[in-house]
N, C-alpha and C. Protein backbone atom coordinates (compact mmCIF):
# COMPACT_ATOMS: atom_id res chain seq x y z
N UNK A 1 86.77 117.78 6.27
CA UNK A 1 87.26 118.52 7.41
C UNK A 1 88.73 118.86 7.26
N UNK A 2 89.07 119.25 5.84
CA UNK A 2 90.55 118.91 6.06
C UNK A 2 91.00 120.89 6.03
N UNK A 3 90.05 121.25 5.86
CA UNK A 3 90.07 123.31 5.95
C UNK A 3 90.48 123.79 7.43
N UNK A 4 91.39 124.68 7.64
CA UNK A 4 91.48 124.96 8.97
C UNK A 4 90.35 125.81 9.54
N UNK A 5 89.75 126.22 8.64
CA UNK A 5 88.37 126.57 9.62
C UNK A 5 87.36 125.63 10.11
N UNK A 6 87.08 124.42 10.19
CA UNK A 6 86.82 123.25 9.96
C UNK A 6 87.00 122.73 11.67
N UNK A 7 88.13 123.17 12.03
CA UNK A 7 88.87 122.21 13.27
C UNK A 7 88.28 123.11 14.51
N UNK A 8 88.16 122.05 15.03
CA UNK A 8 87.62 122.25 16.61
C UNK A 8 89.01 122.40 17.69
N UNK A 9 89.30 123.45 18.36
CA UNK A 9 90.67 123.88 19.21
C UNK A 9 90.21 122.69 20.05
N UNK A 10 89.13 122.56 20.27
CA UNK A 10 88.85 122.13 21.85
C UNK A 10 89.29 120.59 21.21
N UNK A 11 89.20 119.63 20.42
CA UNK A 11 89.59 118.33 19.59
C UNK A 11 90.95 118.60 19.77
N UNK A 12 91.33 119.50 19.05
CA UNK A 12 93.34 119.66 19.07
C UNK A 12 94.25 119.61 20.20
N UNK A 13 93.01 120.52 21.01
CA UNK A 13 93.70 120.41 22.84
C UNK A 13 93.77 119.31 23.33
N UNK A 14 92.80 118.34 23.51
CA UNK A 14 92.47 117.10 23.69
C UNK A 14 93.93 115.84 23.17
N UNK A 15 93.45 115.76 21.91
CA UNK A 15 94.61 115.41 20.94
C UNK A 15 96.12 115.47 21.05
N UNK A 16 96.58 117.03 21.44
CA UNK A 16 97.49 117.31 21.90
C UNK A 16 97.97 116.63 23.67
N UNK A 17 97.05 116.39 23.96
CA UNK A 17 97.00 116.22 25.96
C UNK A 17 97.14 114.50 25.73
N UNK A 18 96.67 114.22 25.05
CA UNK A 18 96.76 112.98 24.85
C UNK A 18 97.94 112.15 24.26
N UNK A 19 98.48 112.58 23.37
CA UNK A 19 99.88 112.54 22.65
C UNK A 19 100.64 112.73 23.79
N UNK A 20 100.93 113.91 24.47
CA UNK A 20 101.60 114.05 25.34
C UNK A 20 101.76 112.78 26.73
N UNK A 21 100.78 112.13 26.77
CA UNK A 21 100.35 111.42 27.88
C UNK A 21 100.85 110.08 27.21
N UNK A 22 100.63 109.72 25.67
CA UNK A 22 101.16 108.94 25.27
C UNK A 22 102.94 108.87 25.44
N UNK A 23 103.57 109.45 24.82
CA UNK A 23 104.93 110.40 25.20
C UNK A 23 105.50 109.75 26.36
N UNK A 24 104.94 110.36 27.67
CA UNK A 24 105.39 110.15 28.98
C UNK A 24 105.16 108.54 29.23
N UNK A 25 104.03 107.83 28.62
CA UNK A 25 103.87 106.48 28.72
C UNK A 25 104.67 105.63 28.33
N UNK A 26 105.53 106.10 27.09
CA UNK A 26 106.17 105.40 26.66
C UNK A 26 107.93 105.39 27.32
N UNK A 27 108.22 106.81 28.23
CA UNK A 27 109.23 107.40 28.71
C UNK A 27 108.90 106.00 30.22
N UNK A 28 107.73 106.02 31.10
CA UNK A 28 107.44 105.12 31.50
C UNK A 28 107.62 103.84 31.55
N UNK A 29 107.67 103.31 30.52
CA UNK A 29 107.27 101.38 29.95
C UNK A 29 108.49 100.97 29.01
N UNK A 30 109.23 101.94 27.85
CA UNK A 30 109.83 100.79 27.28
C UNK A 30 111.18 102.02 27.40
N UNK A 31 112.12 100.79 26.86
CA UNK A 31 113.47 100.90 26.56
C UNK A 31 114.27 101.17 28.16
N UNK A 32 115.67 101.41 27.79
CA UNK A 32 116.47 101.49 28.88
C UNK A 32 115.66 103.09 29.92
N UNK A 33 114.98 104.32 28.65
CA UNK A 33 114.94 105.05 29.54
C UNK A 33 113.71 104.37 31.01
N UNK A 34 112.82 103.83 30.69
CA UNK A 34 112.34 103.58 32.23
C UNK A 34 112.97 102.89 32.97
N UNK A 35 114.15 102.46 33.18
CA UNK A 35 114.97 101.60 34.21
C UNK A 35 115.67 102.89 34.80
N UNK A 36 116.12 104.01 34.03
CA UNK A 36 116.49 105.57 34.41
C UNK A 36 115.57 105.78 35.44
N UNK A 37 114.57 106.70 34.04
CA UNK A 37 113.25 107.53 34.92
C UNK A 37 112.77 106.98 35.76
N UNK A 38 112.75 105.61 36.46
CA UNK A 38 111.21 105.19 37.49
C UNK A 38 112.29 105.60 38.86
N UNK A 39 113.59 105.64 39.42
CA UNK A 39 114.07 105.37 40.80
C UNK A 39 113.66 107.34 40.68
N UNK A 40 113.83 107.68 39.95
CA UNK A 40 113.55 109.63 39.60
C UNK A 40 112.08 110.06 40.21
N UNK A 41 111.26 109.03 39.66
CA UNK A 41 110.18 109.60 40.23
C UNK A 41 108.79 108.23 40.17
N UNK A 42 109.19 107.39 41.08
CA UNK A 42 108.59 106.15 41.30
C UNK A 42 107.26 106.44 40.95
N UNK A 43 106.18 107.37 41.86
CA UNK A 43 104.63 107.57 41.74
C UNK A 43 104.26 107.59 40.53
N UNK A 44 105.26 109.00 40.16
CA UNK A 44 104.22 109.18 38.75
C UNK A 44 104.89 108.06 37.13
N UNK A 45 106.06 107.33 37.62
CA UNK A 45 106.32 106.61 36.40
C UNK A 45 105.40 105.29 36.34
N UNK A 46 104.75 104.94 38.22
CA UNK A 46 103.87 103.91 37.95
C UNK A 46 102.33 104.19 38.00
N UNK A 47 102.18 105.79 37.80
CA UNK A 47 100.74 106.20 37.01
C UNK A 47 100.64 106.35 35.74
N UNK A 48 102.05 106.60 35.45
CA UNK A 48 102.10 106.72 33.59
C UNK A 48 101.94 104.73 33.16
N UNK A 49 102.98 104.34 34.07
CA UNK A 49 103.04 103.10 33.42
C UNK A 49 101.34 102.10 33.36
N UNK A 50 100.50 102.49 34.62
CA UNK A 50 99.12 102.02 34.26
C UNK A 50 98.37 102.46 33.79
N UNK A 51 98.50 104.35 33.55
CA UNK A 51 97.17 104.66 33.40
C UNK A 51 97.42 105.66 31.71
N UNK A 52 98.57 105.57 31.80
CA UNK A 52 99.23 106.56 30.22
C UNK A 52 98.57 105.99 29.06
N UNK A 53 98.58 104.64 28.99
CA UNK A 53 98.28 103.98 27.82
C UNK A 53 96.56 104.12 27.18
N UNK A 54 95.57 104.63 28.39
CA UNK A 54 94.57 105.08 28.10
C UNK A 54 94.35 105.75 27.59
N UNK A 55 95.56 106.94 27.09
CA UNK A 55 95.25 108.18 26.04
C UNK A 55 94.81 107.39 24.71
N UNK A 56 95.13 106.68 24.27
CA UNK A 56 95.30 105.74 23.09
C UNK A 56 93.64 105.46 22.91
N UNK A 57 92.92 105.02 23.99
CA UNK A 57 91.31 105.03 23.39
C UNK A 57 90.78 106.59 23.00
N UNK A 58 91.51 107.81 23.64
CA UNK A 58 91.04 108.99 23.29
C UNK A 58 91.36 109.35 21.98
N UNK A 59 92.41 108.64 21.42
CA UNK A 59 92.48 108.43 19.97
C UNK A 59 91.59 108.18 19.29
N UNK A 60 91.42 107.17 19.44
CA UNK A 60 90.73 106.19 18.75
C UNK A 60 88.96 106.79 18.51
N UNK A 61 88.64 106.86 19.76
CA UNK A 61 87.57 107.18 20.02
C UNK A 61 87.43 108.68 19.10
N UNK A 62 88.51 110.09 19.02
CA UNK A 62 88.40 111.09 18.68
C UNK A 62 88.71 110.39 16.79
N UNK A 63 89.36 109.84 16.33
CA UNK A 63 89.60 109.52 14.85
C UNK A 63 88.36 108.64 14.59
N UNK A 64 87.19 107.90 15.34
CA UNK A 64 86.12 107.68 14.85
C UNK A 64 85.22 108.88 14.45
N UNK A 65 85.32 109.43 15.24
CA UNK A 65 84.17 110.64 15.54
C UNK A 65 84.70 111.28 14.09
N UNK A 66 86.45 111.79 14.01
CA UNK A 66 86.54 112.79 12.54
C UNK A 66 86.26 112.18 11.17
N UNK A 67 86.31 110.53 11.66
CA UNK A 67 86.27 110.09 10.37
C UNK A 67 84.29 109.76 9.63
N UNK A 68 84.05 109.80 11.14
CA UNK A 68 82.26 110.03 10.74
C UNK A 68 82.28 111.10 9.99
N UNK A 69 82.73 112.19 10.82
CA UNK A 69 82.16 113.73 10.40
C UNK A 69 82.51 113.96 9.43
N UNK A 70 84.00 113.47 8.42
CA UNK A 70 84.92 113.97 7.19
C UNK A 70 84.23 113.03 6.20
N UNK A 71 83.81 111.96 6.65
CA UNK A 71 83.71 110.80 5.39
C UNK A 71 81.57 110.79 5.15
N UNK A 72 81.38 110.79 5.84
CA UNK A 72 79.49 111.48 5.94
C UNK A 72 78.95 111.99 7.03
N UNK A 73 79.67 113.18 6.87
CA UNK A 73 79.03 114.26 7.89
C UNK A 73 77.31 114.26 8.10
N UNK A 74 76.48 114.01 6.85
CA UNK A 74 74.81 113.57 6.74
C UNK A 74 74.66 112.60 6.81
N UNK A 75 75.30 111.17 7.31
CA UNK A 75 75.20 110.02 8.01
C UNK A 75 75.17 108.98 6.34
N UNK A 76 75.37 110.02 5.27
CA UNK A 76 75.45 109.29 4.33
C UNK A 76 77.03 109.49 3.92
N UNK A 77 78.02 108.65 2.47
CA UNK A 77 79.08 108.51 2.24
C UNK A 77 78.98 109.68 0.95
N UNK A 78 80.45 110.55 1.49
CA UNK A 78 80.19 112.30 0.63
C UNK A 78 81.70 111.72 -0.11
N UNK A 79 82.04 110.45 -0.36
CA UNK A 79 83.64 110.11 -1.03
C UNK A 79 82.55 109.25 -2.52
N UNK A 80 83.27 109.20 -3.47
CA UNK A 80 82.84 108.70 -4.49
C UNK A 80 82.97 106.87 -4.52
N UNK A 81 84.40 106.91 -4.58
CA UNK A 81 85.03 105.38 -4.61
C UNK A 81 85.29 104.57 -2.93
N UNK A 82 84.58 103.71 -2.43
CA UNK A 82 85.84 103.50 -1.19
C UNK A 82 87.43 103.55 -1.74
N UNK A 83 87.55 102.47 -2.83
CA UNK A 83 89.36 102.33 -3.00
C UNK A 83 90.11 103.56 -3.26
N UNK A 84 89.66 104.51 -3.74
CA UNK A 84 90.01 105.60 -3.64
C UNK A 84 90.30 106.44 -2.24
N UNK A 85 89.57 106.61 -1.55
CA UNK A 85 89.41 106.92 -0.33
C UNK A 85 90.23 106.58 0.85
N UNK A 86 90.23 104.78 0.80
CA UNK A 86 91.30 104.01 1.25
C UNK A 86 92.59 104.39 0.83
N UNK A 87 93.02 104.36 -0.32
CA UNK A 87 94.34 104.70 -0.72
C UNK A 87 94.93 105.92 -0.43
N UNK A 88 94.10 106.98 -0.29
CA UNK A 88 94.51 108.42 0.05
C UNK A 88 95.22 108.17 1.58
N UNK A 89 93.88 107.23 2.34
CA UNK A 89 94.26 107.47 3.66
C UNK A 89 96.10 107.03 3.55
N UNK A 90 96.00 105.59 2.96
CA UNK A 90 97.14 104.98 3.23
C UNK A 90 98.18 105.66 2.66
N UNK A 91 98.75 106.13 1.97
CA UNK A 91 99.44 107.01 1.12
C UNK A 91 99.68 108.12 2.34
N UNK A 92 98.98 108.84 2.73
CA UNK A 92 98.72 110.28 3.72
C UNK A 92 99.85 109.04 5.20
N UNK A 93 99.18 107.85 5.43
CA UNK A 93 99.83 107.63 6.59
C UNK A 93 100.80 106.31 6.68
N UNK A 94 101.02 106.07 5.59
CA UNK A 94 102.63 105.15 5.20
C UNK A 94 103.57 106.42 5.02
N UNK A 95 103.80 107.58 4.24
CA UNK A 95 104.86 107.99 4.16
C UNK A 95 105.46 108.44 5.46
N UNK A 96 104.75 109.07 6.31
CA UNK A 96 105.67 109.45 7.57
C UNK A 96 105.80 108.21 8.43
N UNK A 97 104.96 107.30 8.14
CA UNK A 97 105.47 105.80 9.06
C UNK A 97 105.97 105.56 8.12
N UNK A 98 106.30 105.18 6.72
CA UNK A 98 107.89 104.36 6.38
C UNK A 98 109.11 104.95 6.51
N UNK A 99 109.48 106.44 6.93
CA UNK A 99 109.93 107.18 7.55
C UNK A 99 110.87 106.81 8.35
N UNK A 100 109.41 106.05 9.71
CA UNK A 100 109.88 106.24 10.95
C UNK A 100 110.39 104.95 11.21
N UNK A 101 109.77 103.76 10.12
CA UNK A 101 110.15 102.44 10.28
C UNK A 101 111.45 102.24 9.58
N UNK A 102 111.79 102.82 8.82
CA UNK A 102 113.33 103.04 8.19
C UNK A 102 114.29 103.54 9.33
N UNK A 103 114.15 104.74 10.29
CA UNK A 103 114.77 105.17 10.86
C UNK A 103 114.59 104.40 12.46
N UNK A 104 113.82 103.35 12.44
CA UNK A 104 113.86 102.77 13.65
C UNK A 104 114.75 101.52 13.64
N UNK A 105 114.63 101.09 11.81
CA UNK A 105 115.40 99.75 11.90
C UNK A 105 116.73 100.33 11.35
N UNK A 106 117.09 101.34 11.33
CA UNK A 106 118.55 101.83 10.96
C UNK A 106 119.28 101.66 12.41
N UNK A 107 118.32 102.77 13.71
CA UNK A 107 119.11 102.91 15.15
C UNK A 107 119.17 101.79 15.57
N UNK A 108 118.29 100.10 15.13
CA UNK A 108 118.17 99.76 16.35
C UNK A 108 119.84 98.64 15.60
N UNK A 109 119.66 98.68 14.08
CA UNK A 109 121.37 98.04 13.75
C UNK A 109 122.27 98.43 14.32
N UNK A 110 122.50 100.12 14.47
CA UNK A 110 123.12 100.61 15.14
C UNK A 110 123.59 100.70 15.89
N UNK A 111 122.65 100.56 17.02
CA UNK A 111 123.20 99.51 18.39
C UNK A 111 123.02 98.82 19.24
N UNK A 112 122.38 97.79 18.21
CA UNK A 112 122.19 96.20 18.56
C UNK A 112 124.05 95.75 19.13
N UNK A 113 124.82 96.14 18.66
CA UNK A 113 126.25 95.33 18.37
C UNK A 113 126.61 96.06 20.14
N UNK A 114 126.56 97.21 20.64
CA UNK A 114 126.35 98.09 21.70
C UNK A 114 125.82 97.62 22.67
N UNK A 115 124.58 97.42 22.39
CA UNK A 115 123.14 97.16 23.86
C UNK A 115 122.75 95.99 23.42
N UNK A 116 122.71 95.56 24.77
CA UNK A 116 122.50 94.24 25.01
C UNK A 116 120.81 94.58 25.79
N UNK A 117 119.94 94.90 25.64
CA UNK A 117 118.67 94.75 26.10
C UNK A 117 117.50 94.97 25.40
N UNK A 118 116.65 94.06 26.09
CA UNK A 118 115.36 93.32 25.29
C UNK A 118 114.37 94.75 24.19
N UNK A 119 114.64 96.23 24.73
CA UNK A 119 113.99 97.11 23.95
C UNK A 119 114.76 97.10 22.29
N UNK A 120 115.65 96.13 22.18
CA UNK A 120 116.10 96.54 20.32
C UNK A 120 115.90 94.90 20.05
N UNK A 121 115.26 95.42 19.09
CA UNK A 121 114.21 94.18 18.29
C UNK A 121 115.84 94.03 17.47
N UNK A 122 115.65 92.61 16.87
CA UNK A 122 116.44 91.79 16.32
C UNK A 122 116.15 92.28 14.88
N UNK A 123 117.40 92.02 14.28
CA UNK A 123 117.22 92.00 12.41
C UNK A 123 115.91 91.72 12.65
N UNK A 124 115.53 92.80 10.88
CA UNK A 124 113.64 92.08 10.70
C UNK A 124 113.67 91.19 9.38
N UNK A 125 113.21 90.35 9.24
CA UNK A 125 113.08 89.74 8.49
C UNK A 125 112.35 90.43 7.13
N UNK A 126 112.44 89.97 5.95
CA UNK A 126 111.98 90.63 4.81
C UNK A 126 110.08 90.27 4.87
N UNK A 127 109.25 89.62 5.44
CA UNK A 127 108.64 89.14 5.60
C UNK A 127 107.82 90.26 6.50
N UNK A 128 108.85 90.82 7.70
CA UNK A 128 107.88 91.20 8.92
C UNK A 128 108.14 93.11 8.38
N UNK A 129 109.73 93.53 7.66
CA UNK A 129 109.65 94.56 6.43
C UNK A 129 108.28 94.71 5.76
N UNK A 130 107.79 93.64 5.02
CA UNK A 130 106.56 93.74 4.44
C UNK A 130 105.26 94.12 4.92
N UNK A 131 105.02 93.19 5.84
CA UNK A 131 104.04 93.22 6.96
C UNK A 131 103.72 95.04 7.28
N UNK A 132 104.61 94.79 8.08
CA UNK A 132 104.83 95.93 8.61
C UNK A 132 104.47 97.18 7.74
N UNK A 133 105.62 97.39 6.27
CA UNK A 133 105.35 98.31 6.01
C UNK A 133 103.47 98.31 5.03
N UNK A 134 102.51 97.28 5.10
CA UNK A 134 101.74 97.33 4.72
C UNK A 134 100.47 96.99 5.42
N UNK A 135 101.12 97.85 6.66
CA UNK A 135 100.17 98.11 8.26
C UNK A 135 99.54 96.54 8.28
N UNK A 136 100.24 95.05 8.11
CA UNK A 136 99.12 93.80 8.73
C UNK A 136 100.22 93.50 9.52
N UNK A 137 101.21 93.85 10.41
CA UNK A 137 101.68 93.00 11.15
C UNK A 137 101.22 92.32 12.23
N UNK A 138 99.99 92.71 12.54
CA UNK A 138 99.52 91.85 13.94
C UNK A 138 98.23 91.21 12.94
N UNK A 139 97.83 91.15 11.75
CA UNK A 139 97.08 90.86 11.16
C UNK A 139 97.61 89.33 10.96
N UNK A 140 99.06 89.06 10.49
CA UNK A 140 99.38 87.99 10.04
C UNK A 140 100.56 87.64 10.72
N UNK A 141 100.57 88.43 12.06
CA UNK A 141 100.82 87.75 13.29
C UNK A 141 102.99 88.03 12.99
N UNK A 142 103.39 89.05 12.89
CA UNK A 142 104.48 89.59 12.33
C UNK A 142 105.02 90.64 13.16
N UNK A 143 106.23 90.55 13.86
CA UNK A 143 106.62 91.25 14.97
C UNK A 143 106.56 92.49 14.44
N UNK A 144 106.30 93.60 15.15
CA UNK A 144 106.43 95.29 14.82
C UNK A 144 107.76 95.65 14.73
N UNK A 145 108.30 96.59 14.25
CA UNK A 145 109.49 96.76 14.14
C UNK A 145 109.86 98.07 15.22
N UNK A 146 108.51 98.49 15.56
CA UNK A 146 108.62 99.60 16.64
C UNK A 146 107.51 99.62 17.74
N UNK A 147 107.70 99.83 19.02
CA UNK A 147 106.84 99.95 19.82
C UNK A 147 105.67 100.51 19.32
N UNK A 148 105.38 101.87 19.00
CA UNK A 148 104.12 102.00 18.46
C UNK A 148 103.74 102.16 17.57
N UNK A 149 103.88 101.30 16.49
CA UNK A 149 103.56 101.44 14.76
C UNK A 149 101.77 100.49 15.16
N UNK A 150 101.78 99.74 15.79
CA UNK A 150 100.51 99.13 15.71
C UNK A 150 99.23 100.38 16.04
N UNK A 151 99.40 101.24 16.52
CA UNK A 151 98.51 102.23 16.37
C UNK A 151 98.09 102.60 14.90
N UNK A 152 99.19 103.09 14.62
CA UNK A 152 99.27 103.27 12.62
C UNK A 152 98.41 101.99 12.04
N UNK A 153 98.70 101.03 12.38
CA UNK A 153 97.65 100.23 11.95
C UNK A 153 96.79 99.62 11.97
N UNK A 154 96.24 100.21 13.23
CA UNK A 154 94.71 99.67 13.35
C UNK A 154 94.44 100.99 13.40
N UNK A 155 94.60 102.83 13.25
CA UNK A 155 93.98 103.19 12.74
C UNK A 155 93.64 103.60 11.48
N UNK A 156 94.51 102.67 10.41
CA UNK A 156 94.38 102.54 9.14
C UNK A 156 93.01 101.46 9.14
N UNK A 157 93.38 100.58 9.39
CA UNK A 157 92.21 98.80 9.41
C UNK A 157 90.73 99.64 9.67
N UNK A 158 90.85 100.47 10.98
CA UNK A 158 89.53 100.88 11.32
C UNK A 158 88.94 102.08 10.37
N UNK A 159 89.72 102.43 9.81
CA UNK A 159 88.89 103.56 8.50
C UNK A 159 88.78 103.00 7.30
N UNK A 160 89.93 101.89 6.76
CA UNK A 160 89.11 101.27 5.90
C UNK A 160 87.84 100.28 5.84
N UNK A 161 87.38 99.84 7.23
CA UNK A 161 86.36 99.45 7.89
C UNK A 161 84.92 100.22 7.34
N UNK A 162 85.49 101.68 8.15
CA UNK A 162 84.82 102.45 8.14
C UNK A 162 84.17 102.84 6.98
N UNK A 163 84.81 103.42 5.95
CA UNK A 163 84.66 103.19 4.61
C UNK A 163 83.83 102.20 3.82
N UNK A 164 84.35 100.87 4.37
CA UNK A 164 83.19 100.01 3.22
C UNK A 164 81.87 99.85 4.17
N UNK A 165 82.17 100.14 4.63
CA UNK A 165 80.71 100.04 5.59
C UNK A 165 79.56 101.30 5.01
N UNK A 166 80.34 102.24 4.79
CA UNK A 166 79.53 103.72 4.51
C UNK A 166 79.37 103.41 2.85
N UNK A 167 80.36 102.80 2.23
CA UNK A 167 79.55 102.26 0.88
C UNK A 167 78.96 101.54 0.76
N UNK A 168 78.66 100.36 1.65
CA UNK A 168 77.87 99.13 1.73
C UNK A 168 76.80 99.91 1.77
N UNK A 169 76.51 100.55 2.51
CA UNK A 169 75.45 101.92 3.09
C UNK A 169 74.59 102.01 1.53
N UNK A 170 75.61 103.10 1.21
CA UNK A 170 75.17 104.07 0.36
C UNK A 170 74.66 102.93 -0.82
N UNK A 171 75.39 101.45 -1.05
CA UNK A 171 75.27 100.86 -2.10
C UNK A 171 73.53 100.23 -2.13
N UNK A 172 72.76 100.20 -0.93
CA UNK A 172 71.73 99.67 -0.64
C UNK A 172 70.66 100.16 -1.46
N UNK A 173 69.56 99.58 -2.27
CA UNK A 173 68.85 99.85 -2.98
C UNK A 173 67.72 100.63 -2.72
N UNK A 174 67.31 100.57 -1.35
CA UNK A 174 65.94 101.20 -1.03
C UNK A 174 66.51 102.54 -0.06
N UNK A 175 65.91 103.60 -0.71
CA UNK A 175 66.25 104.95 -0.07
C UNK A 175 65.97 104.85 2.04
N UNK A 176 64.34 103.89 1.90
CA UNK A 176 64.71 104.08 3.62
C UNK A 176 65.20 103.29 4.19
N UNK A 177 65.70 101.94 3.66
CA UNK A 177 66.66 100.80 4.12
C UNK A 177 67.81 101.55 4.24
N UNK A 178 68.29 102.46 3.16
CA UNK A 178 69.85 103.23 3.26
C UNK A 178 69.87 104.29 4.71
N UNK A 179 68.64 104.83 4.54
CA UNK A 179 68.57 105.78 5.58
C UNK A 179 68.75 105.29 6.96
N UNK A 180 67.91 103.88 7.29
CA UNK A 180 68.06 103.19 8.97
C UNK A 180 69.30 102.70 8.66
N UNK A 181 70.17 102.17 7.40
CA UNK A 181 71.54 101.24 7.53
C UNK A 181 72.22 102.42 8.07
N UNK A 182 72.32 104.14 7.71
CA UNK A 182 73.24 105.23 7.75
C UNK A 182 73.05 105.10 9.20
N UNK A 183 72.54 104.92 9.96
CA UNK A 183 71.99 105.72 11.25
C UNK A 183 72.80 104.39 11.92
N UNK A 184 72.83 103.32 11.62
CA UNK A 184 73.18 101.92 12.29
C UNK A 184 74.49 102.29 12.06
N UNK A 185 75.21 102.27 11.03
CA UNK A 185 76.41 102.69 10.43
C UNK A 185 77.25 103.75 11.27
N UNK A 186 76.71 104.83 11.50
CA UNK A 186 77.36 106.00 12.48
C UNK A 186 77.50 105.31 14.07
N UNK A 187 76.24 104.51 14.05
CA UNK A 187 76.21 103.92 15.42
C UNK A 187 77.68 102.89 15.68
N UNK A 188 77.52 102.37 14.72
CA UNK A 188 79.01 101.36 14.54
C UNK A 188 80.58 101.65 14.51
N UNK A 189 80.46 103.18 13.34
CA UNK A 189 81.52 104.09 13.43
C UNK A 189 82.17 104.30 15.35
N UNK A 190 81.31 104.51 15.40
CA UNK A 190 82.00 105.23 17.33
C UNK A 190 81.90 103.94 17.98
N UNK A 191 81.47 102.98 17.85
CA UNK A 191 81.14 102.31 18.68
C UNK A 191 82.82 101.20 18.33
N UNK A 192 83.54 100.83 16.93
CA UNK A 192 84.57 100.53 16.82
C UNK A 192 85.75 101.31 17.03
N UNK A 193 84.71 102.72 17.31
CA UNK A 193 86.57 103.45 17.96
C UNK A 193 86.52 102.78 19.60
């Protein structure tokens, strides 16, 4: 699905509405700006602050569904290697998150010495650097270095999931055992977004 004729507007709109909702959630909940924004507009900073964070299953839920349709659109696995497959993903979505995790632990040195409040995470340790930049920080229990990098990595975890599951699939010896595992398999796909 990676052709722009391929894409569904009505997915992108969605996608887009959702991001946005994420956005305002976060304008909502962390850092100094919600101690600003909430006396500005009390109602809607405490509808963003309960109900914003729900865009995040429309994620989830919409990156199961593309990753069914891109990875076996015929309920069977159309990638050759999982590790292959896996690595693309990760490669495609570490570079703009090591990016953003470079440029988050640059601002927050910056002015840590400045601001005194609980939204700037402390020096990171070389440990939670690692973690982090190799999407297990809540895996091995390793502070984030940014409010929302844990998205980045559980929707990395959940496609490489996804993945060995669709080769476990495909790896099965009997053509109609593969066929009911594919059908269980798609069922599982959406059902872990």
């Amino acid at each position: 699905m990676s052709s722009s004729t391929s894409r569904t507007p009505l997915i992108d709109m969605i996608k887009g509405v959702a991001c946005a909702t994420i956005v305002w959630h976060h304008l909502a909940f962390y850092g100094p700006m919600s101690d600003i924004a909430h006396p500005l507009a009390p109602a809607l900073m405490a509808w963003l602050y309960d109900y914003g964070r729900m865009a995040v299953q429309v994620f989830l839920v919409l990156g199961g569904y593309l990753a069914a349709a891109s990875l076996a659109p015929q309920g069977v696995a159309r990638f050759e290697h999982a590790g292959t497959a896996i690595a693309k993903r990760f490669v495609r979505l570490v570079v703009p998150y090591a990016v953003a995790l470079v440029l988050a632990v640059l601002v927050s040195a910056l002015v840590r010495p400045w601001m005194d409040h609980h939204s700037v995470p402390d020096q990171p340790t070389f440990s939670q650097l690692l973690a982090n930049a190799l999407l297990l920080q809540d895996i091995v229990g390793a502070g984030a270095l940014s409010a929302g990098v844990w998205y980045v990595a559980i929707d990395f975890q959940l496609f490489a999931l996804t993945v060995l599951m669709l080769a476990g699939v495909r790896a099965l010896p009997v053509p109609q055992l593969r066929h009911q595992a594919a059908a269980v398999s798609q069922g599982l796909v959406l059902l872990m977004a």
